[in-house]
C-alpha atoms as a PDB file:
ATOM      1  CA  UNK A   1       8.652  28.485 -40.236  1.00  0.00           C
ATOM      2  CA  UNK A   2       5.272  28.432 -38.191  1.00  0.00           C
ATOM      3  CA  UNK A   3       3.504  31.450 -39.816  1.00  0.00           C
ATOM      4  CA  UNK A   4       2.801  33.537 -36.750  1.00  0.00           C
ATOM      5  CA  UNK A   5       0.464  36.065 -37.926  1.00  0.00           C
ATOM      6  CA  UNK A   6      -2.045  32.966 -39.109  1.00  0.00           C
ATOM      7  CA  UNK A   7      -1.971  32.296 -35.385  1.00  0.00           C
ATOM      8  CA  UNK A   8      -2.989  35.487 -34.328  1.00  0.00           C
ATOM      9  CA  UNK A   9      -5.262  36.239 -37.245  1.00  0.00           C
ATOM     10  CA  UNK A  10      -7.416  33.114 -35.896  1.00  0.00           C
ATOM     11  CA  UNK A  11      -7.051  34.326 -32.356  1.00  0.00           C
ATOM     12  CA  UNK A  12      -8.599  37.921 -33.794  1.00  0.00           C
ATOM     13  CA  UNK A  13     -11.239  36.239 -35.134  1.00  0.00           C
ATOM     14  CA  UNK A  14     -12.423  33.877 -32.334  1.00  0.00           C
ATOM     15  CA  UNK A  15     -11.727  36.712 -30.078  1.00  0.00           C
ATOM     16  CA  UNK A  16     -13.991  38.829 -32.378  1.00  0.00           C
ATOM     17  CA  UNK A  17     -16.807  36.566 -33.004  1.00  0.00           C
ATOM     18  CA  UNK A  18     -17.553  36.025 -28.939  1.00  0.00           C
ATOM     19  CA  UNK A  19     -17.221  40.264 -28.047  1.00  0.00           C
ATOM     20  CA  UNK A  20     -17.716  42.094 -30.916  1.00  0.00           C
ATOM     21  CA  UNK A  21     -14.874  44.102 -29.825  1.00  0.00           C
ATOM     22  CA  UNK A  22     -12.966  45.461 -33.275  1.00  0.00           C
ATOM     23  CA  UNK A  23     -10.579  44.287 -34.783  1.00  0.00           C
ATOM     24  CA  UNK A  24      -8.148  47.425 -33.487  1.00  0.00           C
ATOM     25  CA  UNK A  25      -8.559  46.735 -29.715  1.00  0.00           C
ATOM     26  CA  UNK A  26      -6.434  43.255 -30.313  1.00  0.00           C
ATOM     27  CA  UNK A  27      -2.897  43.913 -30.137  1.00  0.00           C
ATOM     28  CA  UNK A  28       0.322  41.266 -30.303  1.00  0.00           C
ATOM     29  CA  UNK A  29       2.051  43.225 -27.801  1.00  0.00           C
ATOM     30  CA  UNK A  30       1.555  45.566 -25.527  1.00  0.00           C
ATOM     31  CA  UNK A  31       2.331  49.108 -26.713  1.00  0.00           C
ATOM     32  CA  UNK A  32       6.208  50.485 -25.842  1.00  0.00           C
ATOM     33  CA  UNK A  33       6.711  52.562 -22.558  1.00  0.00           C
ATOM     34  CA  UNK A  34       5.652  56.245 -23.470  1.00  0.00           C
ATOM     35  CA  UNK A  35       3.281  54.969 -26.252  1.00  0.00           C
ATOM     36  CA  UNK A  36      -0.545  55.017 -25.452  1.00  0.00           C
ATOM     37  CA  UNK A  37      -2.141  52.240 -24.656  1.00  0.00           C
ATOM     38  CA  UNK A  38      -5.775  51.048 -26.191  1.00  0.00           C
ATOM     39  CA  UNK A  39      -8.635  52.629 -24.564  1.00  0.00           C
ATOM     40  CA  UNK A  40     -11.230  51.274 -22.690  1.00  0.00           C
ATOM     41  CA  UNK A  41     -11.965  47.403 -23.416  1.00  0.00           C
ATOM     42  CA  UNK A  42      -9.112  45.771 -25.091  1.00  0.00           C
ATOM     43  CA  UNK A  43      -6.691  42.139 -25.692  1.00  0.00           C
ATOM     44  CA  UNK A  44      -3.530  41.322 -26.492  1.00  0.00           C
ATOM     45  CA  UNK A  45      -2.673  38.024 -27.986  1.00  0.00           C
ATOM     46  CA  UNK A  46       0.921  36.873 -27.514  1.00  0.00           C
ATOM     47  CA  UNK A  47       3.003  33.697 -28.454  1.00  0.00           C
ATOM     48  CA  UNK A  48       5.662  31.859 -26.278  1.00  0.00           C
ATOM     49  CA  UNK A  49       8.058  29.688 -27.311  1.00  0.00           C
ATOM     50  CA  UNK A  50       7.032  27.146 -30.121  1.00  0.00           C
ATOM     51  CA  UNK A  51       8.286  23.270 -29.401  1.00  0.00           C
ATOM     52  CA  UNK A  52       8.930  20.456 -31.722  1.00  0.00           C
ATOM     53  CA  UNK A  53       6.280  18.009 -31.942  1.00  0.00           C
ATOM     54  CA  UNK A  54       8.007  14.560 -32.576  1.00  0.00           C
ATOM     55  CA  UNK A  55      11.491  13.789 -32.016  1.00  0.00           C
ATOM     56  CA  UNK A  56      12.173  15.160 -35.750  1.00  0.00           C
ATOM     57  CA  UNK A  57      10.179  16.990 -38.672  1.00  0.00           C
ATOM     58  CA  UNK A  58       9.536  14.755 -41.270  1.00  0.00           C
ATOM     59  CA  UNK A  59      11.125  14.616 -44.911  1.00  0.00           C
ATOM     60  CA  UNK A  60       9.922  13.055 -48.080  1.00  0.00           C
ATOM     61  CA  UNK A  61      10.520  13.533 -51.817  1.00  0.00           C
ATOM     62  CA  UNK A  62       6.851  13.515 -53.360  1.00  0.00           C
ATOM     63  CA  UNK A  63       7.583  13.991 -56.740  1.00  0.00           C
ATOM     64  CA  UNK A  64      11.188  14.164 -58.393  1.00  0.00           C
ATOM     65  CA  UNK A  65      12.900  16.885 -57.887  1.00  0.00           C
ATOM     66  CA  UNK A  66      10.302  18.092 -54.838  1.00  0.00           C
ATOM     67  CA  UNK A  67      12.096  18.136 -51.651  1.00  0.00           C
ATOM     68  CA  UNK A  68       9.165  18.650 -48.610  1.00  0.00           C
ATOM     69  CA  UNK A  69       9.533  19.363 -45.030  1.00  0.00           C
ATOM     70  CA  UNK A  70       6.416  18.845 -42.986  1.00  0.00           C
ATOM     71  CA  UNK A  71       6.970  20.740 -39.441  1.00  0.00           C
ATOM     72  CA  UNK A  72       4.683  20.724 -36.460  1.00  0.00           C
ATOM     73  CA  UNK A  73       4.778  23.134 -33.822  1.00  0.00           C
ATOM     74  CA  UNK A  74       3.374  22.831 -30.139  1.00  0.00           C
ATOM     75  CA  UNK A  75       2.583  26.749 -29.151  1.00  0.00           C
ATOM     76  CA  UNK A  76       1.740  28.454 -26.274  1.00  0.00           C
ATOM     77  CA  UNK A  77      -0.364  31.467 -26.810  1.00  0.00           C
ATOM     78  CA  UNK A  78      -1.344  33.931 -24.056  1.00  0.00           C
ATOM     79  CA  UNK A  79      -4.291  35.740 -24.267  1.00  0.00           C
ATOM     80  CA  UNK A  80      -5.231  38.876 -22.252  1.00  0.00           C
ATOM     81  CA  UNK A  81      -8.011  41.090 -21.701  1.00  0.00           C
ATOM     82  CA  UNK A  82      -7.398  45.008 -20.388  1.00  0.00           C
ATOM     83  CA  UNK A  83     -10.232  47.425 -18.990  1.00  0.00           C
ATOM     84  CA  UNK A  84     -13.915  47.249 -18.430  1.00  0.00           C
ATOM     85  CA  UNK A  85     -15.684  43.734 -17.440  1.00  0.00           C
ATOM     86  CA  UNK A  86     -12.102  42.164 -19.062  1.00  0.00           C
ATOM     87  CA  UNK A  87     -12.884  39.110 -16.624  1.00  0.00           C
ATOM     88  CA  UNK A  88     -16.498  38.538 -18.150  1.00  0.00           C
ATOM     89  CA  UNK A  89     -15.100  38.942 -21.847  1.00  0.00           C
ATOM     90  CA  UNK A  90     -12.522  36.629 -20.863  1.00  0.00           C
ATOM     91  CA  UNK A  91     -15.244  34.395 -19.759  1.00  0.00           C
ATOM     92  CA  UNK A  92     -17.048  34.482 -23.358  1.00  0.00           C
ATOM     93  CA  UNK A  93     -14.181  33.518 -25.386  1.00  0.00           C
ATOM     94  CA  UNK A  94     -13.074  30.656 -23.708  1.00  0.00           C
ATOM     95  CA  UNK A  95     -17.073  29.407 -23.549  1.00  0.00           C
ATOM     96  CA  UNK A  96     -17.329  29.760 -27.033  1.00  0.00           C
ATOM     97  CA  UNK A  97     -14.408  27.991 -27.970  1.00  0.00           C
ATOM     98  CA  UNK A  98     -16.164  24.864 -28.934  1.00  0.00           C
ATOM     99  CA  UNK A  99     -18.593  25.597 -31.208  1.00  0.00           C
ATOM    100  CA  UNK A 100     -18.666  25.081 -34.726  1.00  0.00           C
ATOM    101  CA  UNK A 101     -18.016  28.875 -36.354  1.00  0.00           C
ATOM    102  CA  UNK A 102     -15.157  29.039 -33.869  1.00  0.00           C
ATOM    103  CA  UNK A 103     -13.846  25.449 -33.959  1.00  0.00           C
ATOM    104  CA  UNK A 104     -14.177  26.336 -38.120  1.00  0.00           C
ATOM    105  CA  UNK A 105     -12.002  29.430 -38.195  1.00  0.00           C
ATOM    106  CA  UNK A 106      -9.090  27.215 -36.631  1.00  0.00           C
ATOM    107  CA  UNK A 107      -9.689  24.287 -39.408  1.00  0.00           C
ATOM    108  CA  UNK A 108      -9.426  27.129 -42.227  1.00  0.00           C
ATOM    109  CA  UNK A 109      -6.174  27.733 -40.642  1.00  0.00           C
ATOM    110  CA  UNK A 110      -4.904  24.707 -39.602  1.00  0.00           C
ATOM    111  CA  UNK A 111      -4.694  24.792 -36.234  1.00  0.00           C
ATOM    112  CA  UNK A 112      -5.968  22.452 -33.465  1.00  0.00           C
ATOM    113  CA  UNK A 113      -6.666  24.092 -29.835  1.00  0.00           C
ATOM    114  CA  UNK A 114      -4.779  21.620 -27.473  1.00  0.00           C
ATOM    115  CA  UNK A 115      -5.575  22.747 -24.206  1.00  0.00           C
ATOM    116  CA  UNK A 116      -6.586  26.150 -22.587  1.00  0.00           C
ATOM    117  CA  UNK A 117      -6.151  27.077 -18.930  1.00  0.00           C
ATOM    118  CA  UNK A 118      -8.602  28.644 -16.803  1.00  0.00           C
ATOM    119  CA  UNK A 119      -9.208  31.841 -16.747  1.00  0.00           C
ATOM    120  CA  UNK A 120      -7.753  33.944 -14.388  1.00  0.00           C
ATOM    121  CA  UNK A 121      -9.137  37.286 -12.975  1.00  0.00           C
ATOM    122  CA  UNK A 122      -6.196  39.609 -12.579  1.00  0.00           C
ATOM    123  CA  UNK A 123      -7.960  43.161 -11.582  1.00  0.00           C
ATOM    124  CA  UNK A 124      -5.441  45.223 -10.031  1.00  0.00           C
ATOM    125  CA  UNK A 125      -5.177  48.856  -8.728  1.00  0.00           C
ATOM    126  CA  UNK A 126      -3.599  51.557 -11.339  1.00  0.00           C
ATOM    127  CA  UNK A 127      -3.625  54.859 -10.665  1.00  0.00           C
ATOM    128  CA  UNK A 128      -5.476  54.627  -7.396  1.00  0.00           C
ATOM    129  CA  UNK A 129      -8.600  52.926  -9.637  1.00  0.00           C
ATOM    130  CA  UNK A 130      -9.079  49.368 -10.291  1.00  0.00           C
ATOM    131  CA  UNK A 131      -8.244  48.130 -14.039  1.00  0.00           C
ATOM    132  CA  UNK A 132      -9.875  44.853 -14.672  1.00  0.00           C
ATOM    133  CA  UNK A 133      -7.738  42.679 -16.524  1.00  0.00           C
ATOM    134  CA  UNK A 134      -8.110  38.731 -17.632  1.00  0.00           C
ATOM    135  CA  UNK A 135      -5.850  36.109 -18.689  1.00  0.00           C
ATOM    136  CA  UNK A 136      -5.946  32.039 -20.147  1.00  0.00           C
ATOM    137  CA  UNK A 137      -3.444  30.258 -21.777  1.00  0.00           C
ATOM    138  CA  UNK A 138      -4.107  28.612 -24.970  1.00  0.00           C
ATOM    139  CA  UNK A 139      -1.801  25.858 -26.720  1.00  0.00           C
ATOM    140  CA  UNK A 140      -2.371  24.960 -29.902  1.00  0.00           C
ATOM    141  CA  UNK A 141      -0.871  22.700 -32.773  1.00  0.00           C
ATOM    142  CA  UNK A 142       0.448  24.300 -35.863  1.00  0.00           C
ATOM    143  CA  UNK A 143       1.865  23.134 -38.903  1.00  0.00           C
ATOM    144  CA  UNK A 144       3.990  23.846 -41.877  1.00  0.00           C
ATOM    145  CA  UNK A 145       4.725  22.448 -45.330  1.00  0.00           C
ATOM    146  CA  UNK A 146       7.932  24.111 -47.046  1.00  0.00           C
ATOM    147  CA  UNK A 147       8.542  22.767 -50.220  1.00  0.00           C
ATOM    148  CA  UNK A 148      11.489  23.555 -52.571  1.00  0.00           C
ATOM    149  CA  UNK A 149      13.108  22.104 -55.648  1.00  0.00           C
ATOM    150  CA  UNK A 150      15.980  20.250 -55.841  1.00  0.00           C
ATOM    151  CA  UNK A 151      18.176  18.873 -59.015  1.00  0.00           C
ATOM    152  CA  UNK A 152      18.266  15.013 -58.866  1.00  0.00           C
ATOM    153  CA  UNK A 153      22.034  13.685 -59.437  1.00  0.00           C
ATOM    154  CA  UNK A 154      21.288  11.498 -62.742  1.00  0.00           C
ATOM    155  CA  UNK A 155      25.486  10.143 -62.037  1.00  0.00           C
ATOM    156  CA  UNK A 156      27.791  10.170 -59.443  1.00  0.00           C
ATOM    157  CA  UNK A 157      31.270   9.117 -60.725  1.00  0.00           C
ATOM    158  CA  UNK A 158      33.974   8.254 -58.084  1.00  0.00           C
ATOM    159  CA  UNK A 159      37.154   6.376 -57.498  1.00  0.00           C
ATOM    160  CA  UNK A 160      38.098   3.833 -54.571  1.00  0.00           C
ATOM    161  CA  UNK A 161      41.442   3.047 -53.437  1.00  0.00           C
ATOM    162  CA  UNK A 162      41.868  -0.022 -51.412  1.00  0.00           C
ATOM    163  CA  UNK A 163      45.463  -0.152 -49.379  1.00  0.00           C
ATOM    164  CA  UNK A 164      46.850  -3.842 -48.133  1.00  0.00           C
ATOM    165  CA  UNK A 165      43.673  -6.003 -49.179  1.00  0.00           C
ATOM    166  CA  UNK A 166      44.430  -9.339 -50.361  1.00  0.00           C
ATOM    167  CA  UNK A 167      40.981  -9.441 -52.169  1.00  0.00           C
ATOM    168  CA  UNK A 168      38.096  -7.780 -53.481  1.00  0.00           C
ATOM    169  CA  UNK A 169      35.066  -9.361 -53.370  1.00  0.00           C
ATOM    170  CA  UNK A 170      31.964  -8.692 -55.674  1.00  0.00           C
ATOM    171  CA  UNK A 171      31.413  -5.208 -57.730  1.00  0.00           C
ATOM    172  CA  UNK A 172      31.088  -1.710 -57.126  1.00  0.00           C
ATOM    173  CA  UNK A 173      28.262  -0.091 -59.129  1.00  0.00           C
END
């Protein structure tokens, strides 16, 4: 419903615009056992699970004929940083967060940062060496607009059968 990848195309972006890392050293996932992973400086940008905003998504019939669903979306987005100075990178693209060519590339795709956490410095041996690696947690409001045609009943014909009633009262239209 939520279109993922405009999520983590705006997450590229922003991610881009405050490292100049490129565009092939940001991953969704890390890569499967056996499968090499990005060298040196690289992040990965992954999405928990998306919650309801509202108790329900909201329905209306525009035109006639034009059945629309409007759906918001609470998501939690993880963002991580692998390899050299990933703390300090980490760093720069939650600073930059509020100004205007970042807060932009969220408006052009509709989505509003909620929250972040802090950033966390998560360095940890591998391979008897130390791998620097960063993490934050970003949630952010999405939304989605699914429209679809529907065929308007112009008549509905049916029948009532009333058992043991003295009287009917009024008319049935």
């Amino acid at each position: 419903m939520i279109p993922l990848q405009r999520v983590f195309d705006a997450f590229s972006e922003w991610i881009q615009a405050a490292t100049d890392v490129a565009p092939n050293k940001i991953v969704k996932k890390l890569p499967p056992n056996n499968s090499p992973e990005p060298t040196g400086l690289f992040f990965m940008v992954s999405f928990g699970n998306a919650k309801r905003v509202g108790q329900v998504d909201h329905v209306g019939y525009p035109d006639e004929g034009e059945y629309l669903l409007s759906a918001h979306r609470m998501i939690p987005v993880s963002v991580q940083a692998f390899g050299p100075e990933a703390y300090e990178k980490m760093l720069e693209v939650d600073r930059c967060r509020d100004i205007p060519t970042i807060k932009q590339i969220f408006i052009d795709a509709q989505i509003g940062i909620i929250r972040s956490s802090e950033v966390r410095d998560l360095s940890a041996l591998k391979s008897a060496r130390v791998e620097g690696r960063a993490q934050m947690d970003v949630f952010v409001y999405a939304g989605a607009l699914i429209s679809e045609s529907v065929d308007p009943a112009e008549q509905l014909d049916y029948t009532l059968e009333i058992e043991d009633a003295d009287e009917i009262a009024g008319e049935i239209t």
